[in-house]
C-alpha atoms as a PDB file:
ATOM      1  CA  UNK A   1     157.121  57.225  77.850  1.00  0.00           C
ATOM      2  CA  UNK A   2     160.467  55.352  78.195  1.00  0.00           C
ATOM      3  CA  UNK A   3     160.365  54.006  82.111  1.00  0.00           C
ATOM      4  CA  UNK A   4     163.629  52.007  80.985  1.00  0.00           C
ATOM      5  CA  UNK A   5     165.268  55.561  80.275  1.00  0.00           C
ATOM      6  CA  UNK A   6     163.428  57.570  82.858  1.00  0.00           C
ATOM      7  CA  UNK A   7     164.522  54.950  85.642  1.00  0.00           C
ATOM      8  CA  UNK A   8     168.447  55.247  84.453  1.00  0.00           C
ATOM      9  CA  UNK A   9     168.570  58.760  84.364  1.00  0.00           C
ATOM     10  CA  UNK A  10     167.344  58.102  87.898  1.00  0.00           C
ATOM     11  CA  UNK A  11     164.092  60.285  87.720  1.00  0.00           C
ATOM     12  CA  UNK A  12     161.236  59.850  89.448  1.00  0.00           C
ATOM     13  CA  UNK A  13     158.760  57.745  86.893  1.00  0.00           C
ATOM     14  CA  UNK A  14     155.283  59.440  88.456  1.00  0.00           C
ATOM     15  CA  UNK A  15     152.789  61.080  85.855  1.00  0.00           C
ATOM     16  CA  UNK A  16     150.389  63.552  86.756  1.00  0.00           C
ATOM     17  CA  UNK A  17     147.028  63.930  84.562  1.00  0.00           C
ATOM     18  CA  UNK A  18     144.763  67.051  84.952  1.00  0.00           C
ATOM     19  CA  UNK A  19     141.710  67.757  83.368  1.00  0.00           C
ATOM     20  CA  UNK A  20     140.627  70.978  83.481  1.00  0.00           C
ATOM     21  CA  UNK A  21     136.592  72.429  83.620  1.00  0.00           C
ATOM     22  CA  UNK A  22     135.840  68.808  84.087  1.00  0.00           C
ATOM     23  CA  UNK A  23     132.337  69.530  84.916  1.00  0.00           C
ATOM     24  CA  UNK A  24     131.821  71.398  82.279  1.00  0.00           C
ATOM     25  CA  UNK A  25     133.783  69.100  78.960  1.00  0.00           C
ATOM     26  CA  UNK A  26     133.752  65.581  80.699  1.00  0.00           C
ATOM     27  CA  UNK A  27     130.644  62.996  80.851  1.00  0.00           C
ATOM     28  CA  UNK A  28     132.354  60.476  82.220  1.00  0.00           C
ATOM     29  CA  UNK A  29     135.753  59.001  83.343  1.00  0.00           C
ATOM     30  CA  UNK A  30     136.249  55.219  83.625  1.00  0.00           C
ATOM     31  CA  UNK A  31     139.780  53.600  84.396  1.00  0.00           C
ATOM     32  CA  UNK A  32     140.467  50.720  82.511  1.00  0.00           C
ATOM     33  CA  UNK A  33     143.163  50.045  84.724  1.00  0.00           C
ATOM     34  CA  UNK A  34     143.459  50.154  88.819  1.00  0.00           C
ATOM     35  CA  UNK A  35     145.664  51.628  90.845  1.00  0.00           C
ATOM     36  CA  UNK A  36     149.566  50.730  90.977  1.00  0.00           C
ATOM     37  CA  UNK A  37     148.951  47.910  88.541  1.00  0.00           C
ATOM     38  CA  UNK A  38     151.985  48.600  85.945  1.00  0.00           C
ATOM     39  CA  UNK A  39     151.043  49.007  82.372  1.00  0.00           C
ATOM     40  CA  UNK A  40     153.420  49.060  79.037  1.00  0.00           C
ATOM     41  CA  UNK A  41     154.069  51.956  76.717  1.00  0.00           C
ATOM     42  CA  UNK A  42     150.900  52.624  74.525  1.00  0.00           C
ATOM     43  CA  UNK A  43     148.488  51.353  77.417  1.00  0.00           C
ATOM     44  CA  UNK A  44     145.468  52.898  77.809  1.00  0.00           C
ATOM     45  CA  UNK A  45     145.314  53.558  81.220  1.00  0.00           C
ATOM     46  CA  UNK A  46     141.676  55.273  81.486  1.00  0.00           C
ATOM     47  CA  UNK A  47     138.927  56.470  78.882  1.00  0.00           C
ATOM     48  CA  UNK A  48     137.491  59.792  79.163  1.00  0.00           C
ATOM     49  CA  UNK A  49     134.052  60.893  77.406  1.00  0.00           C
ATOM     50  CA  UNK A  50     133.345  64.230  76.734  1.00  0.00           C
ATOM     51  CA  UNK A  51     129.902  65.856  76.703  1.00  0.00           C
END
């Protein structure tokens, strides 16, 4: 996403994931990064494997 745009149309920058049936498709979730430490566009941000 463009944060550079986002912030100068003056919108709020927060992303939401959801994964749904999580317990049923997902093995495991690990984050790769922590919590409100800022990451650049085409960041992975967390790694997801599926059963």
């Amino acid at each position: 996403m463009d944060l550079k745009q986002i912030e100068t149309a003056k919108k709020d920058p927060t992303v939401m994931t959801l994964i749904t049936n999580s317990s049923e498709r997902v093995e495991q979730v690990e984050d790769i990064v922590t919590s409100g430490q800022l990451v650049e566009a085409h960041n992975e941000v967390y790694s997801v494997t599926t059963k």
